[in-house]
Protein backbone atom coordinates (compact mmCIF):
# COMPACT_ATOMS: atom_id res chain seq x y z
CA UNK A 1 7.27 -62.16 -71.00
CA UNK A 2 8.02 -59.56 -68.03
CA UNK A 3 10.32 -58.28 -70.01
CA UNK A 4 8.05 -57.22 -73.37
CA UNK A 5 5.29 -56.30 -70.82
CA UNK A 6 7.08 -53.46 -68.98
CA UNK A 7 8.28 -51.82 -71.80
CA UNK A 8 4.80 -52.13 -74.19
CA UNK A 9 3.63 -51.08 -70.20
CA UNK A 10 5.50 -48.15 -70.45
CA UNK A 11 5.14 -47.63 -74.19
CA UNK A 12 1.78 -47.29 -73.37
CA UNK A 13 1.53 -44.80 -70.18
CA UNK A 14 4.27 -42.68 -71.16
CA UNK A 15 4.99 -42.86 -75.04
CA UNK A 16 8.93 -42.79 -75.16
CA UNK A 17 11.43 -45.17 -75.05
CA UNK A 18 12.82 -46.39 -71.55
CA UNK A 19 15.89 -48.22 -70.31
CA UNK A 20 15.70 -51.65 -69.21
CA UNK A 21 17.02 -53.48 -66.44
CA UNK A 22 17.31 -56.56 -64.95
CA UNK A 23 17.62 -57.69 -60.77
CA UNK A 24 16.92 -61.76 -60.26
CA UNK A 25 16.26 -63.50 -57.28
CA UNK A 26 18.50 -66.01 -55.92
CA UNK A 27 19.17 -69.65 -53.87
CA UNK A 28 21.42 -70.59 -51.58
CA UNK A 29 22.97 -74.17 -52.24
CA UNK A 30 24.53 -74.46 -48.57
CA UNK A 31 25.52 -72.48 -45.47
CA UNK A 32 22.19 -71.53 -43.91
CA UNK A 33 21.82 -70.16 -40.43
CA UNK A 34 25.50 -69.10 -40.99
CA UNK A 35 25.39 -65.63 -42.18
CA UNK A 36 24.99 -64.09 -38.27
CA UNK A 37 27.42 -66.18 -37.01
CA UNK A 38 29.73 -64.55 -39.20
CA UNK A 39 30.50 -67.83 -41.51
CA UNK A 40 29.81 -68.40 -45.32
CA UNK A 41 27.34 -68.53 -47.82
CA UNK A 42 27.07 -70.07 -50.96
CA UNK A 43 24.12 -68.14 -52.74
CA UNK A 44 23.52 -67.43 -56.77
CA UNK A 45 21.29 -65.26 -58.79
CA UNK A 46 18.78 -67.16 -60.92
CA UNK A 47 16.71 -66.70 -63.37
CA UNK A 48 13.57 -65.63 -62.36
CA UNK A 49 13.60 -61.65 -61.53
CA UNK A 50 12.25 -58.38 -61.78
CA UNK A 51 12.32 -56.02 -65.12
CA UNK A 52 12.31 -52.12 -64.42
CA UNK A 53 11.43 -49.61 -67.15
CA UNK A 54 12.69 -46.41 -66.53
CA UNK A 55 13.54 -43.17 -67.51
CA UNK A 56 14.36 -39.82 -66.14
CA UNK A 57 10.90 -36.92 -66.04
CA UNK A 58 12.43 -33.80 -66.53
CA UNK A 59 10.46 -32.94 -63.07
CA UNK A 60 12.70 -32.39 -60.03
CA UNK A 61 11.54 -34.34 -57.55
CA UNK A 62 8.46 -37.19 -58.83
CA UNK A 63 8.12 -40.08 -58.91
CA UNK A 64 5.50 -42.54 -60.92
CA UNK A 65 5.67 -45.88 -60.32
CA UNK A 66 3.69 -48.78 -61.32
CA UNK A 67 3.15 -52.49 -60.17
CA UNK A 68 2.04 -54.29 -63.43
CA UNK A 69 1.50 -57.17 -61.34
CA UNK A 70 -0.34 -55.66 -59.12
CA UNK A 71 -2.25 -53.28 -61.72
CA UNK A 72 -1.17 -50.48 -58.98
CA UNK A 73 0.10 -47.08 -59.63
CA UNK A 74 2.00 -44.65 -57.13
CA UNK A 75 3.18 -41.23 -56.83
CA UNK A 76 5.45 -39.50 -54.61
CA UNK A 77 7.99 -36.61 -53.80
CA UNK A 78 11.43 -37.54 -53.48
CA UNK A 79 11.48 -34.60 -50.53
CA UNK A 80 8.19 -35.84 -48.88
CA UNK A 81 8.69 -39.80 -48.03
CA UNK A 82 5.86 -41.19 -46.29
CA UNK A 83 6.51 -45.08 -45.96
CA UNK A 84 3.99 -47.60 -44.59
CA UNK A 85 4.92 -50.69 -43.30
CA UNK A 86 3.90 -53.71 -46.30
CA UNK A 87 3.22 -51.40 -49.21
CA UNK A 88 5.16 -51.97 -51.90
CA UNK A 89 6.12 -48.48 -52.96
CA UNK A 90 7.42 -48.16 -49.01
CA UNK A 91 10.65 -50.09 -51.02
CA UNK A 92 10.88 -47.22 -54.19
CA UNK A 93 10.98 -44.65 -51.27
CA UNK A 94 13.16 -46.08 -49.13
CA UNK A 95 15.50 -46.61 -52.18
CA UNK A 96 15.74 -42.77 -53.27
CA UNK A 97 15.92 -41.79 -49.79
CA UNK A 98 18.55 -44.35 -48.84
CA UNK A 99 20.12 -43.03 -52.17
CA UNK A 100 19.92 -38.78 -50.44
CA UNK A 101 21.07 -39.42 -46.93
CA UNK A 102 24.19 -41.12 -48.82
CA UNK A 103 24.79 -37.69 -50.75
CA UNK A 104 23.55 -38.73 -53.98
CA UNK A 105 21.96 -36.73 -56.02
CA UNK A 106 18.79 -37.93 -58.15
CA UNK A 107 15.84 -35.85 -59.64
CA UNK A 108 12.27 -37.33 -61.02
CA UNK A 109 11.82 -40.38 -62.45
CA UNK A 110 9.24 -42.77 -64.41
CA UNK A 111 9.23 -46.70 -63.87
CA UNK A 112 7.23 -49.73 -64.41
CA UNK A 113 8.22 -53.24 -62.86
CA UNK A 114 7.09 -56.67 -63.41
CA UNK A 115 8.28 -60.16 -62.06
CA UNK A 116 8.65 -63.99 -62.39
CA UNK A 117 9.91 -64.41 -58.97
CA UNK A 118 7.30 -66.32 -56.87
CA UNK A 119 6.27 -63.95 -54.09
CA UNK A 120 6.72 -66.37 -50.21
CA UNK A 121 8.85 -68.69 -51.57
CA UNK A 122 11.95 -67.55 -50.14
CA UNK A 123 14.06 -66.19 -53.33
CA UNK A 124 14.13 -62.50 -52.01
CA UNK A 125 12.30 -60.79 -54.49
CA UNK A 126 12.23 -57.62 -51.99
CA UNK A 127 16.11 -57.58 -52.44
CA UNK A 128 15.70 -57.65 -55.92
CA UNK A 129 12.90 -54.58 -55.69
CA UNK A 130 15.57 -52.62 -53.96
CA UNK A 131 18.82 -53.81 -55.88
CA UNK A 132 16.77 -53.60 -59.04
CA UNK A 133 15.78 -50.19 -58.62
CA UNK A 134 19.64 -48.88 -57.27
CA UNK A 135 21.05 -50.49 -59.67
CA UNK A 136 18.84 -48.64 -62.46
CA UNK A 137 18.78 -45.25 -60.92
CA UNK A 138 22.77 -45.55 -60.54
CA UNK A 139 22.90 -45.72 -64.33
CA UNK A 140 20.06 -43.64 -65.12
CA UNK A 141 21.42 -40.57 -63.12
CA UNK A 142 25.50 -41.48 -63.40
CA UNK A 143 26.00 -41.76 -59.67
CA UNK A 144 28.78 -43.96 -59.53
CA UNK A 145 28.23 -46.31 -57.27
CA UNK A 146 29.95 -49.52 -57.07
CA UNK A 147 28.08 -53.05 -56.91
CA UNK A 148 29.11 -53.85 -52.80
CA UNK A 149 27.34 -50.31 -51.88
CA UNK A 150 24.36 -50.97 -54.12
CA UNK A 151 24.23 -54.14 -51.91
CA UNK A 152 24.47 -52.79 -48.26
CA UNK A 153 22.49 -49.69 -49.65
CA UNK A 154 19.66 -52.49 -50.31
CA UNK A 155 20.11 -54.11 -47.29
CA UNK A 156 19.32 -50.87 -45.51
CA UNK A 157 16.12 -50.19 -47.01
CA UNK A 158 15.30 -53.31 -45.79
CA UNK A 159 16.27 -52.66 -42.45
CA UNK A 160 14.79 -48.62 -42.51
CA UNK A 161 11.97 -49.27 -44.35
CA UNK A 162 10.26 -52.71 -44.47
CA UNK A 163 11.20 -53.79 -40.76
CA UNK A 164 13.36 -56.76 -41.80
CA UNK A 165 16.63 -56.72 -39.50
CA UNK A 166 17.81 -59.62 -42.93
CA UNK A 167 21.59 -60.04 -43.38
CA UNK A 168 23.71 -59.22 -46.47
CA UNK A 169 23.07 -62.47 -48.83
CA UNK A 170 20.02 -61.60 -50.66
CA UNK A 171 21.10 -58.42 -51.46
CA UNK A 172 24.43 -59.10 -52.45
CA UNK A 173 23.38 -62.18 -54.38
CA UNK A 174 21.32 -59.78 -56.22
CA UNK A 175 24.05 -57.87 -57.41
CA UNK A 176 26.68 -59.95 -57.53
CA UNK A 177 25.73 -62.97 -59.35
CA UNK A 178 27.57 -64.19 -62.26
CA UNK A 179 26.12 -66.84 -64.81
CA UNK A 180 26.85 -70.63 -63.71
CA UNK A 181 28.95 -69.29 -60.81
CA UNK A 182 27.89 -69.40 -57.20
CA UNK A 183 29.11 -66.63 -54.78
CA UNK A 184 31.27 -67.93 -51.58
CA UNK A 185 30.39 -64.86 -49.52
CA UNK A 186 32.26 -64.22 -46.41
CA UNK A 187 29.66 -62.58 -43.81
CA UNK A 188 33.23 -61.61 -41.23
CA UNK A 189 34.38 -59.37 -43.60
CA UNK A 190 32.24 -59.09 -46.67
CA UNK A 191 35.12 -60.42 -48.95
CA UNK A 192 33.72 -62.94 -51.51
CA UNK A 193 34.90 -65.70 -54.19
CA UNK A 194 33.40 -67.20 -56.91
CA UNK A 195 33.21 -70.60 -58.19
CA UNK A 196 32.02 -72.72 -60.86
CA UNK A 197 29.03 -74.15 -60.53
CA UNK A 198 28.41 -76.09 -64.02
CA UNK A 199 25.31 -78.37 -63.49
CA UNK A 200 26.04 -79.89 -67.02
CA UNK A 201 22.57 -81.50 -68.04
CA UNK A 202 21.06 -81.48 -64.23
CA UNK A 203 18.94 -78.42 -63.71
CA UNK A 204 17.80 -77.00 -59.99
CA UNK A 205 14.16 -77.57 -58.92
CA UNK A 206 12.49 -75.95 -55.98
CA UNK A 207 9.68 -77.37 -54.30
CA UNK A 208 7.46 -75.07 -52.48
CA UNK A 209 6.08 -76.42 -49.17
CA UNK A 210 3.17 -73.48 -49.47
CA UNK A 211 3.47 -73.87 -45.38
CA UNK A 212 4.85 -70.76 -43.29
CA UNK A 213 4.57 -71.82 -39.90
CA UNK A 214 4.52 -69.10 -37.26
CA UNK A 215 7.37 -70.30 -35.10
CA UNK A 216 9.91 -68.51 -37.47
CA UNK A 217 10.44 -65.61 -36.48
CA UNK A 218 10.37 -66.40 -32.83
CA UNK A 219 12.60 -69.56 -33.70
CA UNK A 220 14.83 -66.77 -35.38
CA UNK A 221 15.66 -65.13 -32.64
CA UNK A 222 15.78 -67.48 -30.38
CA UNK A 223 18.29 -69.54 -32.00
CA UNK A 224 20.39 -66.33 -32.56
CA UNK A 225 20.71 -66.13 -28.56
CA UNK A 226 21.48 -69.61 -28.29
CA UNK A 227 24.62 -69.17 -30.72
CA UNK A 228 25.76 -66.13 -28.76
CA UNK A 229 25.37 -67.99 -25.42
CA UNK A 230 27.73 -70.95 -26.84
CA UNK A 231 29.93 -68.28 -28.72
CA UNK A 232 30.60 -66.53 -24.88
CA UNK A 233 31.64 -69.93 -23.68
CA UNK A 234 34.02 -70.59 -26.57
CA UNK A 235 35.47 -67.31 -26.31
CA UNK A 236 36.22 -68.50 -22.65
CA UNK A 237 37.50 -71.99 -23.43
CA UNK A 238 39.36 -70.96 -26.21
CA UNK A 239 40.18 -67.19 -26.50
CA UNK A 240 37.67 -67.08 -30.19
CA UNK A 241 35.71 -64.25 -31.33
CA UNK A 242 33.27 -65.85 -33.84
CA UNK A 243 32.24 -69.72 -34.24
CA UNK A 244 33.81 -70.16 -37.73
CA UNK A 245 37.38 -70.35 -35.66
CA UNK A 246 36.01 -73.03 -33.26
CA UNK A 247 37.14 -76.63 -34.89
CA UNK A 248 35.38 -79.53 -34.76
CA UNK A 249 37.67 -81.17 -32.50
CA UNK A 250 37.55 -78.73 -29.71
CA UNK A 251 34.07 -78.36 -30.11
CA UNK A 252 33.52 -82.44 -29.32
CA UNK A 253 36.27 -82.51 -26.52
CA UNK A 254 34.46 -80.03 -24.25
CA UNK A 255 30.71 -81.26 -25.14
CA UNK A 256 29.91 -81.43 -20.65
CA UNK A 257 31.28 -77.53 -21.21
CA UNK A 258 27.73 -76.53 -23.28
CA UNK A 259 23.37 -76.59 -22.52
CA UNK A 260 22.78 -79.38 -24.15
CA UNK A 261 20.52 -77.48 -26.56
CA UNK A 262 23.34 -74.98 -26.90
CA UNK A 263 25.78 -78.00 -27.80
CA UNK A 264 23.39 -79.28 -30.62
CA UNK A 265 23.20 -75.68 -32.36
CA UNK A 266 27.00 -75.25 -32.31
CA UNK A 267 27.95 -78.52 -33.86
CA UNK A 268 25.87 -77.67 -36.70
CA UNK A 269 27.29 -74.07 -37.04
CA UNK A 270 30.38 -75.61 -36.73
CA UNK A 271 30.13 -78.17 -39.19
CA UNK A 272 27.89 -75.93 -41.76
CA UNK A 273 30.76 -73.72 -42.16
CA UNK A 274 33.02 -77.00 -43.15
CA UNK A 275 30.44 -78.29 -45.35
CA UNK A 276 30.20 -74.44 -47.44
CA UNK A 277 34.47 -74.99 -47.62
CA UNK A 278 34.38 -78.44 -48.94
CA UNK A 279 31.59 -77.77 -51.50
CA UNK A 280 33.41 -75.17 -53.18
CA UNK A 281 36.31 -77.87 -53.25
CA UNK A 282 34.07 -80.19 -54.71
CA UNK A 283 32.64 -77.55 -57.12
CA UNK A 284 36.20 -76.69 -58.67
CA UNK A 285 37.03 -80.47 -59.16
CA UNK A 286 33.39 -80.56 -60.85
CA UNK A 287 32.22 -83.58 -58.39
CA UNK A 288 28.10 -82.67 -58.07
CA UNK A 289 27.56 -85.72 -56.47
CA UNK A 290 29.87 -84.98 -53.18
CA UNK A 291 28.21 -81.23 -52.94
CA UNK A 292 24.86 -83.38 -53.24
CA UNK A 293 25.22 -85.34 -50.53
CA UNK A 294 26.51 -82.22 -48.16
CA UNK A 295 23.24 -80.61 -49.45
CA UNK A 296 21.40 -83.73 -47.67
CA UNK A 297 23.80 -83.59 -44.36
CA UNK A 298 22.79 -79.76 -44.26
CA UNK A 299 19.08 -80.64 -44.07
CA UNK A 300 19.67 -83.24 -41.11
CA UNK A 301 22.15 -81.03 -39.49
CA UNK A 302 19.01 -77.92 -39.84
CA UNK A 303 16.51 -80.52 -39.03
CA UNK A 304 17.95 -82.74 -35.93
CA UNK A 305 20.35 -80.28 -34.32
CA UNK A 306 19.31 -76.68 -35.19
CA UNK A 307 15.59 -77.27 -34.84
CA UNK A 308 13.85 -75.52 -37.88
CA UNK A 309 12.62 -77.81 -40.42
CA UNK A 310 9.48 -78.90 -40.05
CA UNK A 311 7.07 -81.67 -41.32
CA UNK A 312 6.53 -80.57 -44.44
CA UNK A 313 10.01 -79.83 -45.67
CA UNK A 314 11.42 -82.88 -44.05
CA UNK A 315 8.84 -85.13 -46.47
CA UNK A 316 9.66 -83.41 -49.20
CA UNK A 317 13.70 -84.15 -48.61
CA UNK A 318 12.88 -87.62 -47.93
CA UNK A 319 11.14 -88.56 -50.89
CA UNK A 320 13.91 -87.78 -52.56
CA UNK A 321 16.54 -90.16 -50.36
CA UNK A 322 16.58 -92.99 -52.63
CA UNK A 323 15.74 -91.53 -56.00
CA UNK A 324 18.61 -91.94 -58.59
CA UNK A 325 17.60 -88.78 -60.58
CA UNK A 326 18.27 -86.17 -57.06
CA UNK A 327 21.72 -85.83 -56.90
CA UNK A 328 21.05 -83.72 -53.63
CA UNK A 329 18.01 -82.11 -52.08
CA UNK A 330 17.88 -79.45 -48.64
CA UNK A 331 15.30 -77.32 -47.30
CA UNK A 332 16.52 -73.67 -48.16
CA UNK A 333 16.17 -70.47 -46.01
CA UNK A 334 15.17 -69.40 -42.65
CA UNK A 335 13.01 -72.93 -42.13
CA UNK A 336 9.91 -73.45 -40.90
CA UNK A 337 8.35 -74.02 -44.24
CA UNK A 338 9.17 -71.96 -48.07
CA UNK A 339 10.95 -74.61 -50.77
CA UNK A 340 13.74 -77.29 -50.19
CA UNK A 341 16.24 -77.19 -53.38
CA UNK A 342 17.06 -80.19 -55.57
CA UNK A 343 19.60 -80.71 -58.39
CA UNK A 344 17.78 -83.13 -60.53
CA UNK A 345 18.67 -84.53 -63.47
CA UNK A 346 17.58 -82.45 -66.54
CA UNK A 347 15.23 -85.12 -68.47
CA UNK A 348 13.97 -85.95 -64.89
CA UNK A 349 12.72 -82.78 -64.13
CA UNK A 350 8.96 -83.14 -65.15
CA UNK A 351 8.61 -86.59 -63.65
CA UNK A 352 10.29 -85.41 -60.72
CA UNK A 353 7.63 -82.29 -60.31
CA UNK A 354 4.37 -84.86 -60.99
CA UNK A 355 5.88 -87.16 -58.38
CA UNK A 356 6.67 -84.94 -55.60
CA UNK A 357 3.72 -83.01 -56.33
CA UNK A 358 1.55 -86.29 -56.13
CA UNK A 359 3.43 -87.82 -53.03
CA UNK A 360 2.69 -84.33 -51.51
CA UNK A 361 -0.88 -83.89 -52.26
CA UNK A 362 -1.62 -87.29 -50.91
CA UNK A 363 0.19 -86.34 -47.51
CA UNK A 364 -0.82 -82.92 -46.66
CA UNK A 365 -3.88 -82.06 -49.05
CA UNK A 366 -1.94 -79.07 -50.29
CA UNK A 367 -0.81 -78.14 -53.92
CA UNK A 368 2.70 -77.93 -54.35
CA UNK A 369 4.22 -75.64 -56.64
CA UNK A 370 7.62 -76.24 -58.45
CA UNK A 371 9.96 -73.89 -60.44
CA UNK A 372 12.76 -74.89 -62.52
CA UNK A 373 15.79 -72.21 -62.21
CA UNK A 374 19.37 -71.79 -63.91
CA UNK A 375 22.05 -69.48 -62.08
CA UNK A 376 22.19 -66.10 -63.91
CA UNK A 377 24.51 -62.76 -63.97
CA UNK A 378 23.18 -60.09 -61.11
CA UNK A 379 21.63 -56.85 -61.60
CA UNK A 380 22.28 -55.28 -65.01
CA UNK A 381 21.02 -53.27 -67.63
CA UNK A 382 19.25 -55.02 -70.97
């Protein structure tokens, strides 16, 4: 629907014939809290996203842009770049200028966006804004630039121009994504693998908490200083640089060594990094059920030992414990509240929805919304 509505959009305001592309969202399946402590990630793009119409002006330098969703029109000079703090056309700025102090050269431009991807619910539809928009303005104006760049380039605009210090995985997922493939995304060294991640008839369902308690950003940052405290004594106790070389085994044998608090963070680090290596395992021998129940260790590990779940999410994980149609449920993203993730089983799906929604209503008086998703190809043209 996004789709035929940004181009009849378009059709409409501008009376030619634009270009179309295409720049989902994504979810992570495991390896959360890992990306800063320079360990993996296992994210995908999905199907819900955000569809650009575009074309070149003719004008040198302006820009009109328009939020269908928003019913929101903005104009600007590629030269004069004004960005506020939570306006959305702070991203389309920060894109062309991330695009000119990288020596690329783009002129005036027309484009109209629209998108499924539900806004708070932790499936980065900002990275998609940005990726999106690269990725159609590299075509559009024969720039060159290859898919990583686009990524970082994104990642920067977040980090210039919206205030979010976020790490590579959003962005990258963005881009990168391949159809029924997840991305095994080193954050050392930015090298990345994909692997097979056939669902057969089981589909991915995310319930949405609604809650976004303000602990998370604090909790952010305060859990990042607790990993660099431990990582300072590892490096001392065993000569490491980063906690994906710390084992298990050493880890345990000098527990007295570690703040107790400190301890408890590490040994989920540690062991998060494990579970993303043994789920792409599992994923190449086609064995859902093991990655399922690594899903559900993830959650306790996030939960009992790096301290941001919170009521809501852990209900929603535990009413799915003992039900034969979850293969394997987790909250997903930064914690706090946003959606936990579920592979269901594909005739399931609808009960599932009515059931959470129903167990969750009853708890917290609150309306949960669900979305159904499929993994998808990254950022391309229509």
């Amino acid at each position: 629907m996004q789709k035929k509505e940004v181009i009849q959009h378009f059709h409409k305001k501008y009376n030619t014939e634009p270009y179309v592309f295409v720049a989902p969202g994504r979810i992570n399946i495991i390896g959360e809290h890992t990306d800063y402590n320079d360990g993996y990630v296992l994210p995908a793009a999905i199907d819900k996203a955000i569809y650009f119409a575009i074309k070149t002006n003719g004008t040198p330098s302006t820009v009109n842009a328009t939020a269908v969703d928003l019913t929101e029109d903005f104009t600007f000079d590629i030269n004069q770049i004004a960005p506020k703090i939570g306006f959305w056309g702070t991203y389309i700025m920060g894109v062309c200028s991330q695009l000119q102090k990288n020596g690329y050269k783009i002129n005036g431009f027309d484009v109209v966006f629209s998108g499924d991807i539900p806004l708070g619910a932790g499936l980065s539809s900002s990275a998609a804004l940005e990726c999106g928009l690269l990725t159609a303005l590299n075509d559009i104006f024969s720039l060159g630039i290859e898919k990583v760049k686009i990524a970082l380039m994104g990642q920067q605009v977040e980090h210039t121009y919206a205030g979010v210090n976020c790490g590579i995985m959003d962005q990258f997922a963005s881009v990168m994504g391949e159809e029924n493939a997840v991305i095994r995304l080193d954050c050392w060294d930015m090298s990345y693998q994909l692997f097979p991640f056939e669902l057969g008839e089981n589909i991915v369902v995310l319930c949405d908490s609604a809650v976004k308690h303000e602990l998370a950003s604090s909790e952010y940052n305060t859990r990042r200083k607790e990993c660099e405290e431990g990582l300072a004594i590892c490096n001392k106790l065993f000569g490491v640089k980063s906690l994906r070389d710390v084992t298990m085994a050493q880890l345990e044998a000098h527990k007295g060594d570690f703040p107790d608090i400190v301890y408890k963070r590490l040994h989920y680090v540690v062991g998060e990094v494990l579970r993303v290596e043994t789920a792409c395992q599992k994923m190449k021998e086609k064995d859902l059920a093991t990655v399922g129940q690594m899903m559900y260790a993830t959650h306790d590990g996030l939960s009992r030992e790096y301290g941001v779940s919170c009521e809501e999410l852990d209900f929603l994980v535990d009413q799915t414990r003992n039900d034969s149609g979850v293969i394997g449920a987790r909250m997903m993203g930064g914690g706090f509240g946003g959606c936990t993730i579920n592979i269901v089983k594909g005739s399931y799906a609808d009960a599932f929805i009515e059931k959470m929604s129903a167990a969750y209503k009853k708890r917290f008086s609150v309306d949960m919304k669900a979305y159904k998703t499929t993994v998808k190809k990254g950022c391309h043209k229509e």
